[in-house]
N, C-alpha and C. Protein backbone atom coordinates (compact mmCIF):
# COMPACT_ATOMS: atom_id res chain seq x y z
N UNK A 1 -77.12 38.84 -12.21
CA UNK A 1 -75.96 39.70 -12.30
C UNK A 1 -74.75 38.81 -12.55
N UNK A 2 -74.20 39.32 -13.67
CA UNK A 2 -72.89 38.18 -14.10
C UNK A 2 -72.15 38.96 -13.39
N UNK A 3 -70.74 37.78 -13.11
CA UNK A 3 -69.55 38.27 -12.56
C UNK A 3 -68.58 39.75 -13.11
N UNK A 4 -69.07 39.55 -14.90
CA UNK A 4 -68.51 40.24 -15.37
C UNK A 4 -69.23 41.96 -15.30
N UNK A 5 -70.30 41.78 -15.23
CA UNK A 5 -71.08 43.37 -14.58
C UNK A 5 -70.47 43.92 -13.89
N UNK A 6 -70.57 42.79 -12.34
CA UNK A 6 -70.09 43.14 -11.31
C UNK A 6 -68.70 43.54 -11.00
N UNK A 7 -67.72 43.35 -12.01
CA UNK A 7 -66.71 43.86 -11.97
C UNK A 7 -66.92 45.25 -12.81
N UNK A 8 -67.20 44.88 -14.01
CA UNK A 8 -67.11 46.54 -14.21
C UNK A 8 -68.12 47.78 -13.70
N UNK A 9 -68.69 46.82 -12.74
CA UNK A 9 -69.56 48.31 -12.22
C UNK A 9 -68.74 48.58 -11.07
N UNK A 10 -67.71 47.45 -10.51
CA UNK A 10 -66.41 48.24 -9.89
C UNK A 10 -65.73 49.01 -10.06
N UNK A 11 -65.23 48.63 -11.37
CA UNK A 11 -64.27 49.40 -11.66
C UNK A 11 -64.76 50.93 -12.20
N UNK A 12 -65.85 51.09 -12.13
CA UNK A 12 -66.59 52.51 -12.71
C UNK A 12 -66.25 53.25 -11.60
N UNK A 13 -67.31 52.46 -10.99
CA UNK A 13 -67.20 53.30 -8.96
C UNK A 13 -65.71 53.74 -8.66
N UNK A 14 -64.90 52.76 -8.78
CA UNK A 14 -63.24 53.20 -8.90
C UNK A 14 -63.00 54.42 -9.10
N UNK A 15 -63.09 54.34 -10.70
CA UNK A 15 -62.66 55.62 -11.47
C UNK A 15 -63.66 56.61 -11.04
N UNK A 16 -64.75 56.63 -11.17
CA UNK A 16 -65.12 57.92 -10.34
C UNK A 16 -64.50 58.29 -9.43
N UNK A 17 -64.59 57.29 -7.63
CA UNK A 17 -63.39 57.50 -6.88
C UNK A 17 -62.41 58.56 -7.21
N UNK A 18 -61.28 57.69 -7.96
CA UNK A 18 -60.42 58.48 -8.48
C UNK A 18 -60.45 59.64 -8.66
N UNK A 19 -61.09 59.81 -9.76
CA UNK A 19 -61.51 61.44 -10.63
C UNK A 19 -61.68 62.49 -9.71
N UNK A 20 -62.57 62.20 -8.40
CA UNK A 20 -63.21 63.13 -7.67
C UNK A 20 -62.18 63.50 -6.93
N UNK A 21 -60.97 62.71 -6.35
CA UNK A 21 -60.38 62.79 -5.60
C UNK A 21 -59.22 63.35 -5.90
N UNK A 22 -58.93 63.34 -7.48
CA UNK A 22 -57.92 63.74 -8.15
C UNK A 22 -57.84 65.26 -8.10
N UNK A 23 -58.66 66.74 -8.05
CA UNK A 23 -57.91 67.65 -7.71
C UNK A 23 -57.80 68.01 -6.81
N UNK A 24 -58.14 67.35 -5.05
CA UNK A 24 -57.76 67.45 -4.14
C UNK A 24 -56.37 66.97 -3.78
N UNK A 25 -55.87 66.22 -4.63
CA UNK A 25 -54.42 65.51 -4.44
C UNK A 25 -53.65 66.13 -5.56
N UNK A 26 -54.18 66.72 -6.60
CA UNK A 26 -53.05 67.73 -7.27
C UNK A 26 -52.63 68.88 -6.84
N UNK A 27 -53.47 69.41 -6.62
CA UNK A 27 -53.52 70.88 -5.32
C UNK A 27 -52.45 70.74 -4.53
N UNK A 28 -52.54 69.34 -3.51
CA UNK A 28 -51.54 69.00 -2.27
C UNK A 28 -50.55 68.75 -3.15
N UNK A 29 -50.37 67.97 -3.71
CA UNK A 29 -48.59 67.84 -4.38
C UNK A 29 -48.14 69.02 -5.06
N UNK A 30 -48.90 70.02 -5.93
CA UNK A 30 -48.26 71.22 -6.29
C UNK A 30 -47.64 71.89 -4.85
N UNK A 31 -48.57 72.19 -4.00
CA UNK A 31 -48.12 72.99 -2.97
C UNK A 31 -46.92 72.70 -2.43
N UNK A 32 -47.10 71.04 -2.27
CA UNK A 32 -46.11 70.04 -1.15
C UNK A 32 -44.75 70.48 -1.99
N UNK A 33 -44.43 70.29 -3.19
CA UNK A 33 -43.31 70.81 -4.17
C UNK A 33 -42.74 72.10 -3.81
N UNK A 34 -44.00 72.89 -4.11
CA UNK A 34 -43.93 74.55 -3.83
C UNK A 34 -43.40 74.44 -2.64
N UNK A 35 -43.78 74.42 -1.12
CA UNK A 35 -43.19 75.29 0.18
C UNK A 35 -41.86 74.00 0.04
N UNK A 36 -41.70 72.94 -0.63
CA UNK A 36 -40.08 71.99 -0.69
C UNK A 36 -39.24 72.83 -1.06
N UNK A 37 -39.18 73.25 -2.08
CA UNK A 37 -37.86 73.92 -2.90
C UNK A 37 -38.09 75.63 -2.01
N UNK A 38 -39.24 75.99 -1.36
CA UNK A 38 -39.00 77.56 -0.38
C UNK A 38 -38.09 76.75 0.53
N UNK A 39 -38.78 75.53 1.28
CA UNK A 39 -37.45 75.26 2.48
C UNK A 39 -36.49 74.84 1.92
N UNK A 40 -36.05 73.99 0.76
CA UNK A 40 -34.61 73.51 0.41
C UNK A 40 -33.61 74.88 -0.08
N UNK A 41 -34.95 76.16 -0.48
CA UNK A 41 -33.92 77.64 -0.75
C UNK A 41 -33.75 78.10 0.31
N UNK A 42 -34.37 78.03 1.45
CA UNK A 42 -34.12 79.25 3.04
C UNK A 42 -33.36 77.79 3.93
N UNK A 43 -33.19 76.84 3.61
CA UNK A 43 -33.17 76.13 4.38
C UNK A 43 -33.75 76.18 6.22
N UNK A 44 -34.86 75.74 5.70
CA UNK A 44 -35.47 75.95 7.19
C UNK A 44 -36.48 74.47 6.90
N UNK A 45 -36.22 73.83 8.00
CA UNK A 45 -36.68 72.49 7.87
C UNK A 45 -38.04 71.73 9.29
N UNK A 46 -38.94 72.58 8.72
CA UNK A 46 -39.60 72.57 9.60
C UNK A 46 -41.03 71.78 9.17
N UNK A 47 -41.05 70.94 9.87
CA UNK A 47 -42.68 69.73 9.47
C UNK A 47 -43.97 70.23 9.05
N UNK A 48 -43.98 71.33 10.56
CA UNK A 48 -45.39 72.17 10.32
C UNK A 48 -45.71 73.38 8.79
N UNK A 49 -44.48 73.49 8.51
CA UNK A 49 -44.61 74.38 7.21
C UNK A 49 -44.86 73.76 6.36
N UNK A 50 -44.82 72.38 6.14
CA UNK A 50 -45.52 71.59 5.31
C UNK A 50 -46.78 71.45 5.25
N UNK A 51 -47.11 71.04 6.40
CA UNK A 51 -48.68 70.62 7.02
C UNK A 51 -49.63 71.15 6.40
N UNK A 52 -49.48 72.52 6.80
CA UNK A 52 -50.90 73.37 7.02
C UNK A 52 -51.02 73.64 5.65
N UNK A 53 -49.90 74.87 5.14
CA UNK A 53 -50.54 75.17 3.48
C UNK A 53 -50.73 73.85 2.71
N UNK A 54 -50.20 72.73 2.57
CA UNK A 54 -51.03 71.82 2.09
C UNK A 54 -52.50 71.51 2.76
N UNK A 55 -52.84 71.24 3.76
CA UNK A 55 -54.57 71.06 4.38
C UNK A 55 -55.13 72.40 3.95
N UNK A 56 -54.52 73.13 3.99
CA UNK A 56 -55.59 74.90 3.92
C UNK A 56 -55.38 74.63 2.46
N UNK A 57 -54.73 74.25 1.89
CA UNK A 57 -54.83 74.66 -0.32
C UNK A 57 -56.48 73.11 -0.54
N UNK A 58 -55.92 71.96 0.17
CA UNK A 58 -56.47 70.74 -0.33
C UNK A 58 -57.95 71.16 0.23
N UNK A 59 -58.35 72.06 1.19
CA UNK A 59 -59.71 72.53 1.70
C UNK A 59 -60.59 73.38 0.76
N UNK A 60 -59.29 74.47 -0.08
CA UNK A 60 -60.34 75.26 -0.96
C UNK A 60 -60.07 74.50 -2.61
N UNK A 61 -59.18 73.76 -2.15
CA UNK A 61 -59.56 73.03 -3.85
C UNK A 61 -61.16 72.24 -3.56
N UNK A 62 -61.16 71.38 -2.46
CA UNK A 62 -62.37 70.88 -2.57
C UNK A 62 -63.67 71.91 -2.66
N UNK A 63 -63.69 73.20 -1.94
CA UNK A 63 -65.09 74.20 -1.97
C UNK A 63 -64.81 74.17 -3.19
N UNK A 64 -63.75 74.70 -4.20
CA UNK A 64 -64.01 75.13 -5.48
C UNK A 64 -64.48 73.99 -6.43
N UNK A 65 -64.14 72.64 -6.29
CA UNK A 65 -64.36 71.68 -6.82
C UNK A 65 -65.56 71.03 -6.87
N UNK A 66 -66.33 72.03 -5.16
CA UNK A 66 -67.71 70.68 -5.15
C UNK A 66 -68.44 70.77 -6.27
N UNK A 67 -68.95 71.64 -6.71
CA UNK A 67 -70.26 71.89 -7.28
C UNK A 67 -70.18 70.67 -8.40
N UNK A 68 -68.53 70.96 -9.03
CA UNK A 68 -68.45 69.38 -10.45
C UNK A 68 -68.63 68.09 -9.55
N UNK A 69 -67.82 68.04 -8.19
CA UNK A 69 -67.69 66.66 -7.41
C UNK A 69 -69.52 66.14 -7.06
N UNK A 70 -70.31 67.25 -6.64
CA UNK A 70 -71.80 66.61 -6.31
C UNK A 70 -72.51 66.41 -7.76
N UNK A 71 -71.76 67.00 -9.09
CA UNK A 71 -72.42 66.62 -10.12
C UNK A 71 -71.97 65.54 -10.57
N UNK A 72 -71.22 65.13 -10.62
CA UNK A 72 -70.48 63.08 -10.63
C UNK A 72 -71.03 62.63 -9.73
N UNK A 73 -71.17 62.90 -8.71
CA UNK A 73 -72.05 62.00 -7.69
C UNK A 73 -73.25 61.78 -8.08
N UNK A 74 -73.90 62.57 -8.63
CA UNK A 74 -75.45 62.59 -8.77
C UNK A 74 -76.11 62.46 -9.87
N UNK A 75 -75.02 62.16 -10.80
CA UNK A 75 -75.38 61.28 -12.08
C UNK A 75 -74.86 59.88 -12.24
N UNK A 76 -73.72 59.72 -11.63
CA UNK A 76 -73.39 58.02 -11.23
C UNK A 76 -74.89 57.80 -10.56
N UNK A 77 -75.50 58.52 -9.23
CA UNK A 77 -76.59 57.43 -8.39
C UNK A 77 -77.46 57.75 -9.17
N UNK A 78 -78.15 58.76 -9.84
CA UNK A 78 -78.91 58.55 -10.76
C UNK A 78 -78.82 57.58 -11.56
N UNK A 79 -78.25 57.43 -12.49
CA UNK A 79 -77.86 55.75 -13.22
C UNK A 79 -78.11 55.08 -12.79
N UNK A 80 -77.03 54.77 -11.49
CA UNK A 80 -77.68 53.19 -11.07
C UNK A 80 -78.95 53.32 -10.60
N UNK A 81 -80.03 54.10 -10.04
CA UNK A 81 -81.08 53.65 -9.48
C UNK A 81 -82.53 53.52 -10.60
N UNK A 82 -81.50 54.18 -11.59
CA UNK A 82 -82.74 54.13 -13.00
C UNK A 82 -82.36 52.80 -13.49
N UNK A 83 -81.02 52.40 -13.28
CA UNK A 83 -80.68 51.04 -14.12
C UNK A 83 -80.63 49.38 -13.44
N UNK A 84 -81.55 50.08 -11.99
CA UNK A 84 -82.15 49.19 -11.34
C UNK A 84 -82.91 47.93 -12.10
N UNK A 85 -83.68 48.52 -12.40
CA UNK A 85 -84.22 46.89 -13.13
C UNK A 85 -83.73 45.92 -14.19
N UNK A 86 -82.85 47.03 -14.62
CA UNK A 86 -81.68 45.75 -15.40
C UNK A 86 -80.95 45.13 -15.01
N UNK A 87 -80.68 45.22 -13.81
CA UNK A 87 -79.34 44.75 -12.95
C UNK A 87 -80.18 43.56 -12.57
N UNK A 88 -80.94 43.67 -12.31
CA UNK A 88 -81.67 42.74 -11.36
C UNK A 88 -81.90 41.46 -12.31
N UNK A 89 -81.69 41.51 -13.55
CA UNK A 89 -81.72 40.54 -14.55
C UNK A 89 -81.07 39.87 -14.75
C-alpha cells in the first residue's frame, strides 16, 4: 500500500463523511436562520427557541435521508471489501 493510496482512500472516506452529513447540517442552518429573523422580528431572545426546532428539523432530515445515507454506506464497504485484494498489493 503506497502512501499515495492511503491518502486518497482518506480523502474518499472524508468526502463521503461530508456528503452524508451534509443534509443534516443544511436543514439546521436553514431553520437556525428561519426562527433568527422570527426572534430578531418579535424580538424575543430566547436560547431554547433555537434549540429544539433545530434538533427536531436535523432528526427528520436524517429519517428522510437514511434510506440514500445507508445506500453510500453500503456501497463505499462494499468496495472496499471487494477491493480487498488489491490493496493488499
Amino acid at each position: 500500500m503506497s502512501p499515495e493510496f492511503a491518502i486518497g482512500f482518506g480523502r474518499q472516506a472524508i468526502e463521503l463523511a461530508l456528503t452524508m452529513a451534509l443534509p443534516m447540517l443544511g436543514v439546521g442552518l436553514a431553520v437556525g436562520i428561519i426562527v433568527s429573523v422570527i426572534q430578531a422580528a418579535t424580538q424575543i431572545q430566547e436560547m431554547t427557541l433555537t434549540f429544539i426546532p433545530k434538533v427536531v428539523s436535523m432528526f427528520v432530515a436524517l429519517l428522510v435521508a437514511l434510506p440514500w445515507l445507508m445506500e453510500r454506506m453500503m456501497t463505499f464497504t462494499r468496495e472496499l471489501f471487494t477491493n480487498i485484494p488489491l490493496y493488499i498489493r
